[in-house]
PDB file of N, CA and C in Angstrom:
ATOM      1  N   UNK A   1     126.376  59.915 270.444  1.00  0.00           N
ATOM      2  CA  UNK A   1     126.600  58.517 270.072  1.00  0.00           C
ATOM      3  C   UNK A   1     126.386  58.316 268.572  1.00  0.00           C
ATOM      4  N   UNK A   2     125.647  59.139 268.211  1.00  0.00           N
ATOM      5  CA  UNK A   2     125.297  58.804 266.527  1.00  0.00           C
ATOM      6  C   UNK A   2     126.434  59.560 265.896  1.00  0.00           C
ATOM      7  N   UNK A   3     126.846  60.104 266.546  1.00  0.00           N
ATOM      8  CA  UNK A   3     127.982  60.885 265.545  1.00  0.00           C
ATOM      9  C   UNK A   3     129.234  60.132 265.525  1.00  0.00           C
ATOM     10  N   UNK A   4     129.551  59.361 266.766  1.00  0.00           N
ATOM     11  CA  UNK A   4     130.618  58.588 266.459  1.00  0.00           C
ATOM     12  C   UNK A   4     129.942  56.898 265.612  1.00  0.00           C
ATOM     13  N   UNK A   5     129.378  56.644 265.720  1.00  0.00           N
ATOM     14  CA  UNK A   5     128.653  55.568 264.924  1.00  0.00           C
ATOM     15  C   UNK A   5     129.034  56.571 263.207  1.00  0.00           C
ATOM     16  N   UNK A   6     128.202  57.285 263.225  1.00  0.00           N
ATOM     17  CA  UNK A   6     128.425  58.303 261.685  1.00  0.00           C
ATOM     18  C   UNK A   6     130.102  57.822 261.196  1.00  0.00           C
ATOM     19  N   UNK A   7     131.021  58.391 261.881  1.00  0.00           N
ATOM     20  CA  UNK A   7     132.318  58.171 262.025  1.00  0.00           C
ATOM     21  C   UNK A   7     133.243  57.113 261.782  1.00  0.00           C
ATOM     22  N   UNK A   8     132.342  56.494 262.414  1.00  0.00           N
ATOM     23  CA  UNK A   8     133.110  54.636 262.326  1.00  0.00           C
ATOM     24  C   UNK A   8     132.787  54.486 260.784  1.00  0.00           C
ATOM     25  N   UNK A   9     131.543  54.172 260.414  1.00  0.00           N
ATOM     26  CA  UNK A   9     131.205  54.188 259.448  1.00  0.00           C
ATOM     27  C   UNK A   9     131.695  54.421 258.302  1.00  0.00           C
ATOM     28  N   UNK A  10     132.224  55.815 258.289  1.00  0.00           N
ATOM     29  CA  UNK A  10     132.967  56.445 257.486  1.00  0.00           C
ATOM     30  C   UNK A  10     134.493  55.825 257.048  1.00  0.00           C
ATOM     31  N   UNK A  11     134.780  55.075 258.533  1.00  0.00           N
ATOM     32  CA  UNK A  11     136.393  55.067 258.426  1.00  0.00           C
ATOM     33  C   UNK A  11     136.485  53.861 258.365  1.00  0.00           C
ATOM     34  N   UNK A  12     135.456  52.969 258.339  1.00  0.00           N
ATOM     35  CA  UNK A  12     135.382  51.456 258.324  1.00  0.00           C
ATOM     36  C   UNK A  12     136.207  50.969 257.229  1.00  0.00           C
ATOM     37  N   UNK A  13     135.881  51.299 256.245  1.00  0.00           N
ATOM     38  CA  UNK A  13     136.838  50.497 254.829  1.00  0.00           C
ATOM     39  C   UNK A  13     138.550  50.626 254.856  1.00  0.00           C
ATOM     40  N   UNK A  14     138.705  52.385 255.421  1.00  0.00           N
ATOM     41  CA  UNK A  14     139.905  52.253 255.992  1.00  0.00           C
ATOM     42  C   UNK A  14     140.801  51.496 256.681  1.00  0.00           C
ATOM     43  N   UNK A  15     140.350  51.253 258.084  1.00  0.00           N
ATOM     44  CA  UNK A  15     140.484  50.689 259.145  1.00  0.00           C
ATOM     45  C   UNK A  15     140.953  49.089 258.601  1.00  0.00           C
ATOM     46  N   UNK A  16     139.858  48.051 257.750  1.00  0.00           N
ATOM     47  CA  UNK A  16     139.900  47.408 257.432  1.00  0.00           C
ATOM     48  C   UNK A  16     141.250  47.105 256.652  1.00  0.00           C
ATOM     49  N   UNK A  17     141.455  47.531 255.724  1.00  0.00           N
ATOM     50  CA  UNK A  17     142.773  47.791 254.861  1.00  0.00           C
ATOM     51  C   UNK A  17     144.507  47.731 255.930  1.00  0.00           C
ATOM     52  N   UNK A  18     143.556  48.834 257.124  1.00  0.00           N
ATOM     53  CA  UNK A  18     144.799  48.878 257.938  1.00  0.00           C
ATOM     54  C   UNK A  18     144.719  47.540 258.791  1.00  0.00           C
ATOM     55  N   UNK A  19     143.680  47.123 259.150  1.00  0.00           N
ATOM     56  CA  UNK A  19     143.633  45.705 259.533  1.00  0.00           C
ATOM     57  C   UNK A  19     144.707  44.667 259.170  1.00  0.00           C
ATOM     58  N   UNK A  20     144.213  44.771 257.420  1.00  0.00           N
ATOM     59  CA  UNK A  20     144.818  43.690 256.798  1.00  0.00           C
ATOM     60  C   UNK A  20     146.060  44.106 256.452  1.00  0.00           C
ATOM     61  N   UNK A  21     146.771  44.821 256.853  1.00  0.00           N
ATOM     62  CA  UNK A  21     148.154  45.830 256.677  1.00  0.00           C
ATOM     63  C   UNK A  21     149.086  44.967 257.915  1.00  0.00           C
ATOM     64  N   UNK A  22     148.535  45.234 259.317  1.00  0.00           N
ATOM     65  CA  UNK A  22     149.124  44.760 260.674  1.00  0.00           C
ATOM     66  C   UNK A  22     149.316  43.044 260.697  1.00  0.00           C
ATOM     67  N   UNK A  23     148.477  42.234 260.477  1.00  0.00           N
ATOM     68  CA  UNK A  23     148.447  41.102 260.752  1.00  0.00           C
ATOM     69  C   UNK A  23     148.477  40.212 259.005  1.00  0.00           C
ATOM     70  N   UNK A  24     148.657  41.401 258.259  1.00  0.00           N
ATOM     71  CA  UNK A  24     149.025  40.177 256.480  1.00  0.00           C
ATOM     72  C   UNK A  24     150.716  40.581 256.547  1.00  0.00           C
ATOM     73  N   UNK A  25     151.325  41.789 257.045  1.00  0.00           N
ATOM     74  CA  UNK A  25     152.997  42.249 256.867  1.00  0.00           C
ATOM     75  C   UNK A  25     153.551  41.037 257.771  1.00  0.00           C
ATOM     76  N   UNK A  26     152.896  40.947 259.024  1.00  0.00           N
ATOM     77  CA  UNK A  26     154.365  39.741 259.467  1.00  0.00           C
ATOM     78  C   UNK A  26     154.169  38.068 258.651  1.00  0.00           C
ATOM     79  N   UNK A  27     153.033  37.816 258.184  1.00  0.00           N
ATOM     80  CA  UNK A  27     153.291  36.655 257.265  1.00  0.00           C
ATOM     81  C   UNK A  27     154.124  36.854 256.386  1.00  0.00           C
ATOM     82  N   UNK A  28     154.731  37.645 256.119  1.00  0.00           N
ATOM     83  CA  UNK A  28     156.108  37.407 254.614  1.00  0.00           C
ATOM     84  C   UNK A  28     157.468  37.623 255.381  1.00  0.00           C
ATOM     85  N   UNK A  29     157.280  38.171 257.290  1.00  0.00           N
ATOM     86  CA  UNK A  29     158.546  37.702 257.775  1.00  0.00           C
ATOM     87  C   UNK A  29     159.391  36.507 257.859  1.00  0.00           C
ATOM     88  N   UNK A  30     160.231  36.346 256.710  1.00  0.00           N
ATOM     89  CA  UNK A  30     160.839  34.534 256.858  1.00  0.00           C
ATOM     90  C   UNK A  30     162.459  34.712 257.294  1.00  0.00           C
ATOM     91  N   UNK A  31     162.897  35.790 256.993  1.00  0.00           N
ATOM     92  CA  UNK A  31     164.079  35.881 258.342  1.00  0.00           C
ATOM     93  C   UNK A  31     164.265  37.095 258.882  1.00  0.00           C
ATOM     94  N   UNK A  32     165.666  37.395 259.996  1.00  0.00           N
ATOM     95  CA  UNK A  32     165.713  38.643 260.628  1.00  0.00           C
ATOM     96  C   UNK A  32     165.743  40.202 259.663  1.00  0.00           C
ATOM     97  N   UNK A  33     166.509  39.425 258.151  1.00  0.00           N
ATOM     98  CA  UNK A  33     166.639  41.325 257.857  1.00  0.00           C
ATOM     99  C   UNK A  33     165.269  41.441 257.033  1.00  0.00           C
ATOM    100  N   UNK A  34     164.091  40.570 256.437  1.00  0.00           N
ATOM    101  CA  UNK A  34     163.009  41.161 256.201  1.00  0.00           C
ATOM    102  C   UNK A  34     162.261  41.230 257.373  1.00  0.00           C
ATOM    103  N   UNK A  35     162.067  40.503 258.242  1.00  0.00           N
ATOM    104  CA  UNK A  35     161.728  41.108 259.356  1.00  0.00           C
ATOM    105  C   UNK A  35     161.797  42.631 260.320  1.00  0.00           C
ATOM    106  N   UNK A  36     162.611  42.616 260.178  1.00  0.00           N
ATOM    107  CA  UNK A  36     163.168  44.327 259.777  1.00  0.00           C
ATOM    108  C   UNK A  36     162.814  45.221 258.769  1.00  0.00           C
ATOM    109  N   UNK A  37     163.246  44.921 257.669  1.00  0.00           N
ATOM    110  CA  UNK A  37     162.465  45.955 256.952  1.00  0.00           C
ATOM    111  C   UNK A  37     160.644  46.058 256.681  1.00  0.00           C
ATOM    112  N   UNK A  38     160.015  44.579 257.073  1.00  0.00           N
ATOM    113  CA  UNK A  38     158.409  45.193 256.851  1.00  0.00           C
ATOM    114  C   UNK A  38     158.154  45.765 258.177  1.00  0.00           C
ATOM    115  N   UNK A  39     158.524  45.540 259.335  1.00  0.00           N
ATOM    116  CA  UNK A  39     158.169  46.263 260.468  1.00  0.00           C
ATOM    117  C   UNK A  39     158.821  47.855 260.886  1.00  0.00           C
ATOM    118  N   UNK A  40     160.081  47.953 260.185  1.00  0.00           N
ATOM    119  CA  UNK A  40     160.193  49.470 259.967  1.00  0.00           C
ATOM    120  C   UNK A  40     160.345  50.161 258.855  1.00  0.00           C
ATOM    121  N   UNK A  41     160.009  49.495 258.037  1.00  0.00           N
ATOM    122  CA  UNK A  41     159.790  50.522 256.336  1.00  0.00           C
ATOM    123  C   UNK A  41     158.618  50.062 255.995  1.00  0.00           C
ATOM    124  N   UNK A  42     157.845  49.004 255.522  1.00  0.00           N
ATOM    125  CA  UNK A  42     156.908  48.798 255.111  1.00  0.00           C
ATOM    126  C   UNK A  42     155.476  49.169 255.780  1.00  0.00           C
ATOM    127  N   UNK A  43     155.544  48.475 256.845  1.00  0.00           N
ATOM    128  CA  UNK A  43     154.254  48.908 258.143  1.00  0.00           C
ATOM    129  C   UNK A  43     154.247  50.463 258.079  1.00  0.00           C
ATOM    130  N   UNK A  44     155.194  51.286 259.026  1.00  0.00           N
ATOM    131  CA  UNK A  44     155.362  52.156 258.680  1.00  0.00           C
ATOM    132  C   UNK A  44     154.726  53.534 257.709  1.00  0.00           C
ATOM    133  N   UNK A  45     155.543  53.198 256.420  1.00  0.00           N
ATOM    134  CA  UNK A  45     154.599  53.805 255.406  1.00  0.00           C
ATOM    135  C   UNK A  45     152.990  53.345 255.043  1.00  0.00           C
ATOM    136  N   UNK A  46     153.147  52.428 254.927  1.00  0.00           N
ATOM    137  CA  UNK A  46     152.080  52.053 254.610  1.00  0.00           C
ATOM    138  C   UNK A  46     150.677  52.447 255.824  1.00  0.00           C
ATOM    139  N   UNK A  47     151.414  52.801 257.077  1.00  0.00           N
ATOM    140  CA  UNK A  47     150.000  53.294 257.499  1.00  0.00           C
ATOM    141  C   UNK A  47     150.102  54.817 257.572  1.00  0.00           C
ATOM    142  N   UNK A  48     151.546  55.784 257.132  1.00  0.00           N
ATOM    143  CA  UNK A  48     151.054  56.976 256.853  1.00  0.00           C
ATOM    144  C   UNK A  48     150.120  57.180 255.673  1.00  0.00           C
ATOM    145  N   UNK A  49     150.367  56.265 254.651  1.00  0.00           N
ATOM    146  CA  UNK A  49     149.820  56.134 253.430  1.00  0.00           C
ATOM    147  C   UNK A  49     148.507  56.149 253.561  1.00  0.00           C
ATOM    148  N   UNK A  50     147.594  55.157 254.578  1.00  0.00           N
ATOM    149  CA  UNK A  50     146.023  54.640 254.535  1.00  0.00           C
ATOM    150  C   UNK A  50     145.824  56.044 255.427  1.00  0.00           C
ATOM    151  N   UNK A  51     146.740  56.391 256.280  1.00  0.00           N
ATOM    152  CA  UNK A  51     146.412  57.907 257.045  1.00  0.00           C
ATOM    153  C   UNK A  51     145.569  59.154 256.059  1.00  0.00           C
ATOM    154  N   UNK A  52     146.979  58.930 255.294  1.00  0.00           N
ATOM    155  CA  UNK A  52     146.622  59.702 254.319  1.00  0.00           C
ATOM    156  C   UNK A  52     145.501  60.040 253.257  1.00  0.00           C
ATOM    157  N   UNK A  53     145.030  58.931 253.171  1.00  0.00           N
ATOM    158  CA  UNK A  53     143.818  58.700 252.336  1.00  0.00           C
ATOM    159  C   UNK A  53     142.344  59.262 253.194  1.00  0.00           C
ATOM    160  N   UNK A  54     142.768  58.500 253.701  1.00  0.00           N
ATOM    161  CA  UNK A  54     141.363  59.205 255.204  1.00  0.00           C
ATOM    162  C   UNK A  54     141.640  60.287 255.192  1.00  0.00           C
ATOM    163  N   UNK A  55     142.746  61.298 255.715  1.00  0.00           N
ATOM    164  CA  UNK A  55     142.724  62.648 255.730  1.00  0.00           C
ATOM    165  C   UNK A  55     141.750  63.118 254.834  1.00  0.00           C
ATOM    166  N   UNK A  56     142.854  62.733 253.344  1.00  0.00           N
ATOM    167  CA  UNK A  56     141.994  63.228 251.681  1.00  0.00           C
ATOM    168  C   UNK A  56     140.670  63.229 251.932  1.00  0.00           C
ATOM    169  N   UNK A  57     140.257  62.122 251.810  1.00  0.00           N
ATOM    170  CA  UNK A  57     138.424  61.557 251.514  1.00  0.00           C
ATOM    171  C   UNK A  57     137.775  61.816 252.791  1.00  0.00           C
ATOM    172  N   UNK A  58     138.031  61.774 253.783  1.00  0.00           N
ATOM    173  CA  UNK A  58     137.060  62.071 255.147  1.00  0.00           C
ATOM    174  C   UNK A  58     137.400  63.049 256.386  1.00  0.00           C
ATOM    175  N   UNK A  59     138.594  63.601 256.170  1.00  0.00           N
ATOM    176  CA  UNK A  59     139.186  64.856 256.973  1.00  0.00           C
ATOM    177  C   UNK A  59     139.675  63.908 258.385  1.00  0.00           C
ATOM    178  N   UNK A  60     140.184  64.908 259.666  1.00  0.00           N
ATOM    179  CA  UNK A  60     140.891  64.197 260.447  1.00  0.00           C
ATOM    180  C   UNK A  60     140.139  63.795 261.239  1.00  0.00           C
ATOM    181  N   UNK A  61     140.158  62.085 261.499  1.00  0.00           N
ATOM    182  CA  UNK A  61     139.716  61.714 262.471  1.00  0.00           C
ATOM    183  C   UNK A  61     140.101  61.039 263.656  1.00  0.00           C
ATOM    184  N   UNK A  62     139.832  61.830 264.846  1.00  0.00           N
ATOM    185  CA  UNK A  62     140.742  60.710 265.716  1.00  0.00           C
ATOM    186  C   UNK A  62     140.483  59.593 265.890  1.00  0.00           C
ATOM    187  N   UNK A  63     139.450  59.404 266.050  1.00  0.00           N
ATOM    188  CA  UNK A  63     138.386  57.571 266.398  1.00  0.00           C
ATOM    189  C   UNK A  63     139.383  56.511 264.961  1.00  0.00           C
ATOM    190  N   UNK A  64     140.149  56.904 264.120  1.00  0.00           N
ATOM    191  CA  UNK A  64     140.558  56.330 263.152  1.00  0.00           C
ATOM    192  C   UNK A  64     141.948  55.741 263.962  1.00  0.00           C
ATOM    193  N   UNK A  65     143.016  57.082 264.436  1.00  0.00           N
ATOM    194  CA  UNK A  65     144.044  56.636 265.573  1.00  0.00           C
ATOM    195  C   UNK A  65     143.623  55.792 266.307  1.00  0.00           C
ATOM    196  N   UNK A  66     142.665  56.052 267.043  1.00  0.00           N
ATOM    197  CA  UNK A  66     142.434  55.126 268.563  1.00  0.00           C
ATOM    198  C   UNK A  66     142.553  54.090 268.161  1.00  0.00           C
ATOM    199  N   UNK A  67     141.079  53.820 267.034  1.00  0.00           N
ATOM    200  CA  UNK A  67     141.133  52.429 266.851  1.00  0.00           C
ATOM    201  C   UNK A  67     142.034  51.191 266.057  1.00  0.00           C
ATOM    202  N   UNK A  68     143.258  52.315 265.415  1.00  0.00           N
ATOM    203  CA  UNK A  68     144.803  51.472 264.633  1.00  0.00           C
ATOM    204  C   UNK A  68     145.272  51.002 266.428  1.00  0.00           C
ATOM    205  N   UNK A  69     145.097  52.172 267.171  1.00  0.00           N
ATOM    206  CA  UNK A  69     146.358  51.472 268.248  1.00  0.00           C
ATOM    207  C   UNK A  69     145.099  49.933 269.087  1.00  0.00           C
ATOM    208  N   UNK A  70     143.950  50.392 269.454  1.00  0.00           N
ATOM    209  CA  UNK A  70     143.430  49.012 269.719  1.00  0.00           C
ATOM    210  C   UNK A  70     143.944  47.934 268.460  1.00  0.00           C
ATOM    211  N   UNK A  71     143.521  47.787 267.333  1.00  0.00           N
ATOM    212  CA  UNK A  71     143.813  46.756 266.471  1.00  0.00           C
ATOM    213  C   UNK A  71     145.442  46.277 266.606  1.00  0.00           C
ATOM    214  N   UNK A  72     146.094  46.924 267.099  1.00  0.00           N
ATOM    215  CA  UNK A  72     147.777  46.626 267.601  1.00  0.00           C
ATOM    216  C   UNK A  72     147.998  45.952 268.557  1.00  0.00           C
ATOM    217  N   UNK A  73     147.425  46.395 269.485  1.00  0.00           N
ATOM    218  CA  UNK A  73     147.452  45.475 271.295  1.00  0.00           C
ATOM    219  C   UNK A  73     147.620  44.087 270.836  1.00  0.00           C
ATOM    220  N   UNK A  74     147.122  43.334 269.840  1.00  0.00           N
ATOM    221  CA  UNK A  74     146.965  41.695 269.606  1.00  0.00           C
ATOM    222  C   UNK A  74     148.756  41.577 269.366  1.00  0.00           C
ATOM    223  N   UNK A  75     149.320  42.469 268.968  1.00  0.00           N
ATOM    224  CA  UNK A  75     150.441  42.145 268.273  1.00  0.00           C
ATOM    225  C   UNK A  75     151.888  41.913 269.150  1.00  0.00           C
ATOM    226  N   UNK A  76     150.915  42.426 270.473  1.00  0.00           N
ATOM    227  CA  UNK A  76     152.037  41.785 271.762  1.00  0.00           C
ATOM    228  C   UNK A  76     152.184  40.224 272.104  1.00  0.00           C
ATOM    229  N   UNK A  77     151.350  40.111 271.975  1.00  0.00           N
ATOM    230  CA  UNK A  77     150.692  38.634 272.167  1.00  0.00           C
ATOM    231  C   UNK A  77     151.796  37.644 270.951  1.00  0.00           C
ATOM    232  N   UNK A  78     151.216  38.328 269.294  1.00  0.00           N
ATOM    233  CA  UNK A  78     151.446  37.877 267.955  1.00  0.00           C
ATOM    234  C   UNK A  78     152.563  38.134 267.587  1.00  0.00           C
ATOM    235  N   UNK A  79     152.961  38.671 267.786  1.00  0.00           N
ATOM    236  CA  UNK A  79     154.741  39.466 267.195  1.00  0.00           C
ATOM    237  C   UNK A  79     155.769  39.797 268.398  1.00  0.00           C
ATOM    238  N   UNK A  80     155.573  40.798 269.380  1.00  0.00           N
ATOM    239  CA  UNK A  80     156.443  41.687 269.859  1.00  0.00           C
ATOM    240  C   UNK A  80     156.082  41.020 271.810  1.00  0.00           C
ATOM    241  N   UNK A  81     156.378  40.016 271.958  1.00  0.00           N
ATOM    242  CA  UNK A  81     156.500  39.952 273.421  1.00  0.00           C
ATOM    243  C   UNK A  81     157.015  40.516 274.392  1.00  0.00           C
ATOM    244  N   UNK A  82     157.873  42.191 273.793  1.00  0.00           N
ATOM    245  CA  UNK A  82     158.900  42.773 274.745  1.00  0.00           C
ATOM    246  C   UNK A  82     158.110  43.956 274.680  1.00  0.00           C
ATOM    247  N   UNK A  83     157.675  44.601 275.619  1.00  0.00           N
ATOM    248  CA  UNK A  83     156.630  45.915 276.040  1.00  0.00           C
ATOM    249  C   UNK A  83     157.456  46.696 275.355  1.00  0.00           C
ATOM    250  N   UNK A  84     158.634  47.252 275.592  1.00  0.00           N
ATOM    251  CA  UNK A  84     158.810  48.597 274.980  1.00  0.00           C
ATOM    252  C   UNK A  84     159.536  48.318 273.573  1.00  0.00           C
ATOM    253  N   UNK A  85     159.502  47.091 272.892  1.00  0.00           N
ATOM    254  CA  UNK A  85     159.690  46.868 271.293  1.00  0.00           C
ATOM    255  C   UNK A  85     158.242  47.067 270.746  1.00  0.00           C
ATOM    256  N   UNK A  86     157.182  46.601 271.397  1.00  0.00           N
ATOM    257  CA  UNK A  86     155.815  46.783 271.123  1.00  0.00           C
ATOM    258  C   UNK A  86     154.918  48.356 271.445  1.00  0.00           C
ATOM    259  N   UNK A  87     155.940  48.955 272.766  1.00  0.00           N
ATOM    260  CA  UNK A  87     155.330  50.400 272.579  1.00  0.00           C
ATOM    261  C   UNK A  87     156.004  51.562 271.138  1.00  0.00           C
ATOM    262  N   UNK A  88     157.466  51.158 270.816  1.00  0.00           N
ATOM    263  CA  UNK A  88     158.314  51.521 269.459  1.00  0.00           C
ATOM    264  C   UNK A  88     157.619  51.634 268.493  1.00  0.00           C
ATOM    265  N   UNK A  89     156.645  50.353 267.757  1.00  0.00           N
ATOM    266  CA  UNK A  89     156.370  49.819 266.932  1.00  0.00           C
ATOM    267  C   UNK A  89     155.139  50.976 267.207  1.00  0.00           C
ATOM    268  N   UNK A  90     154.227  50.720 268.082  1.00  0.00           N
ATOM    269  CA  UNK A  90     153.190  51.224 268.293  1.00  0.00           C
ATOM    270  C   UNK A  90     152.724  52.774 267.878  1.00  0.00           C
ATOM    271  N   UNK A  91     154.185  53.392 268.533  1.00  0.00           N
ATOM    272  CA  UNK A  91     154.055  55.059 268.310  1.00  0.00           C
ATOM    273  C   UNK A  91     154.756  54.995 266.561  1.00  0.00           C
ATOM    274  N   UNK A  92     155.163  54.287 266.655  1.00  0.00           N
ATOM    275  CA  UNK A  92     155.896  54.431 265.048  1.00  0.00           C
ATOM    276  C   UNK A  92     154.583  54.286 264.098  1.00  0.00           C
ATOM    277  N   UNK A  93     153.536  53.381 264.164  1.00  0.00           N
ATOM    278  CA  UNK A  93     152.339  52.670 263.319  1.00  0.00           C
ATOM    279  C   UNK A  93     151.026  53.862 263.766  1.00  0.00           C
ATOM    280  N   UNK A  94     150.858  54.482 264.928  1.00  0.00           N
ATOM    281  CA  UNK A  94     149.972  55.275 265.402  1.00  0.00           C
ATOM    282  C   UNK A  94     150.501  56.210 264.741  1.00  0.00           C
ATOM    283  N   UNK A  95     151.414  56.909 264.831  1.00  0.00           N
ATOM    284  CA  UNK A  95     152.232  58.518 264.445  1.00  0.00           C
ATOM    285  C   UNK A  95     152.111  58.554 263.394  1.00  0.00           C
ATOM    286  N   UNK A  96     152.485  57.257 262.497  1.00  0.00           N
ATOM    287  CA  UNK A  96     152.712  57.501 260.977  1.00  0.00           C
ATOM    288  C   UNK A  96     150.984  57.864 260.563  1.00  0.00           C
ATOM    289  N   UNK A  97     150.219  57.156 261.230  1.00  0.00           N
ATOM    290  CA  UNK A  97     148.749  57.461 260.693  1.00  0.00           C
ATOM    291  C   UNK A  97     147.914  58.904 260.865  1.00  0.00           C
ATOM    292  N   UNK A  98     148.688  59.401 262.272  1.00  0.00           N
ATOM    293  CA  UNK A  98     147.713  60.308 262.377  1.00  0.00           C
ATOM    294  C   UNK A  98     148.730  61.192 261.736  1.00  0.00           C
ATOM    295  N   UNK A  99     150.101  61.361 261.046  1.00  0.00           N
ATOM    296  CA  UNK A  99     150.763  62.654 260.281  1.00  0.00           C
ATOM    297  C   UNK A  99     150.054  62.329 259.237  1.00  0.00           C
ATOM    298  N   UNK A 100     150.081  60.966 258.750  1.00  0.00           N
ATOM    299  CA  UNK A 100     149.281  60.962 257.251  1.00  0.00           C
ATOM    300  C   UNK A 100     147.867  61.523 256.917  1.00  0.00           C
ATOM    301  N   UNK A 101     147.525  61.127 258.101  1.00  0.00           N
ATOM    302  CA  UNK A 101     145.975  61.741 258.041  1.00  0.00           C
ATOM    303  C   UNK A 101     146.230  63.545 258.296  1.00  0.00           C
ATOM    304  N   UNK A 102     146.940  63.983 258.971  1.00  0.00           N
ATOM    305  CA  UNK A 102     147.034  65.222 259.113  1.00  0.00           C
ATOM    306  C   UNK A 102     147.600  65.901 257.803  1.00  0.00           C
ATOM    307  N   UNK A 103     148.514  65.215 257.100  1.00  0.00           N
ATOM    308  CA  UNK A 103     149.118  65.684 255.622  1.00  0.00           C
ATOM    309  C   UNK A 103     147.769  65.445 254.898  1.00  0.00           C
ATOM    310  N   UNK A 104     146.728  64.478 254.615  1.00  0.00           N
ATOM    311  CA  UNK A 104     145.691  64.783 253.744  1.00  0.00           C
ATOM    312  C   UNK A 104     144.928  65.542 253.952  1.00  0.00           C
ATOM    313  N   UNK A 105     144.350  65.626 255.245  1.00  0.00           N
ATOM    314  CA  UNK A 105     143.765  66.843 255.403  1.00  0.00           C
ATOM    315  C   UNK A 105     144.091  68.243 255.371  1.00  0.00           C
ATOM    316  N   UNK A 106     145.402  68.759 255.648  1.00  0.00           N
ATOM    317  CA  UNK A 106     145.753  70.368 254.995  1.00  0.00           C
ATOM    318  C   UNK A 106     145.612  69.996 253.393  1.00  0.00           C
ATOM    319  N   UNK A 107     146.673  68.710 252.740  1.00  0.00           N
ATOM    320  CA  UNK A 107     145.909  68.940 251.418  1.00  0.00           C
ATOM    321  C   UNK A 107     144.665  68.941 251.197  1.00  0.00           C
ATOM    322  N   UNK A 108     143.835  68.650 251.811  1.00  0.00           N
ATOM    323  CA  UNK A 108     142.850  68.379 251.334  1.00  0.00           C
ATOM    324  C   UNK A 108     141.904  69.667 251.329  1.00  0.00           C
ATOM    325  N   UNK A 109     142.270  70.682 252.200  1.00  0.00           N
ATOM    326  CA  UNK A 109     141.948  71.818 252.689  1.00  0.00           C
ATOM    327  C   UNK A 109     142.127  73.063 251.460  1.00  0.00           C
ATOM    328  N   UNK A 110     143.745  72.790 251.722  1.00  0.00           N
ATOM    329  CA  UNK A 110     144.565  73.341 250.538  1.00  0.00           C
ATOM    330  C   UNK A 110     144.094  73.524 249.073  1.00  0.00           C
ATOM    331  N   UNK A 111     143.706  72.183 248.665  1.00  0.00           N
ATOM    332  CA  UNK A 111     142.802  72.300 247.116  1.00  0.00           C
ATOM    333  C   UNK A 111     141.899  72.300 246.907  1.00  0.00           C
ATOM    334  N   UNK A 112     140.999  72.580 248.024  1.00  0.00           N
ATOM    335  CA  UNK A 112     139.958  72.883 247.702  1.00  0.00           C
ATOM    336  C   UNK A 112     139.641  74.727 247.780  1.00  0.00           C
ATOM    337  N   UNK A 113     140.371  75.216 248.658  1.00  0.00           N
ATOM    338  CA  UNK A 113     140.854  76.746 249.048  1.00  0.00           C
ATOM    339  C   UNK A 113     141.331  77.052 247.049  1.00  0.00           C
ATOM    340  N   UNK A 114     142.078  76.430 246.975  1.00  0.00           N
ATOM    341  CA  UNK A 114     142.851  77.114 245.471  1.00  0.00           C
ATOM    342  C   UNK A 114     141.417  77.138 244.741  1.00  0.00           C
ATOM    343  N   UNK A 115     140.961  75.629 244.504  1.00  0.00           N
ATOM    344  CA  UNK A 115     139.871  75.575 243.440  1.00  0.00           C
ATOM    345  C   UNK A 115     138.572  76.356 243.828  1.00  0.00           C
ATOM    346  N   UNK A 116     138.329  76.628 244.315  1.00  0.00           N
ATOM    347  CA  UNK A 116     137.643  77.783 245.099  1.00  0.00           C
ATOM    348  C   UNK A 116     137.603  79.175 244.914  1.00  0.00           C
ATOM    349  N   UNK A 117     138.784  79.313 245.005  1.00  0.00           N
ATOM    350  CA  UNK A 117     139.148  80.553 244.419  1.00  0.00           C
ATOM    351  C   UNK A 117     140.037  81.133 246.195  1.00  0.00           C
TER     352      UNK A 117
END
């Protein structure tokens, strides 16, 4: 139990960011084609991106996945009333995080191996 407490901890500032990523992107939806592009280009990157950072700075964590896809569930409710537009979105916003996080962590692996020797 202390180790996932340790964990959270760690990924808290993250998480947060990705927080404010999910529920600040559909406030600038004001018609169908930006609506479209922040929910599949912007969201998107932007959570391989915060993935990514976590990889870098704290290596891979899953408790970081789990808890992007809990912070999503609201967004059936908030955005996506159609189950499998909301499971799309879901694996698209989960996937992008845990490749990002998986791309920082080999880099992160990676340069430290070189600088190392």
């Amino acid at each position: 139990m202390e180790k996932i407490k340790m964990q959270f901890n760690q990924i808290l500032p993250y998480f947060m960011v990705t927080l404010m990523f999910y529920y600040g992107g559909p406030l600038f939806m004001i018609n169908d084609e930006v609506s479209v592009f922040i929910m599949g280009v912007v969201l998107p990157i932007g959570s391989m991106l915060i993935g990514f950072v976590v990889g870098l700075r704290e290596g891979f964590k899953p408790l970081y996945s789990l808890l992007c896809l809990l912070a999503f569930i609201p967004q059936y409710w908030l955005n996506l009333p159609d189950v499998v537009a909301w499971a799309f979105y879901a694996i698209m916003y989960i996937g992008g995080s845990m490749l990002g996080m998986l791309v920082g962590w080999i880099v992160d692996k990676v340069v430290k191996k070189m600088m190392l020797g």
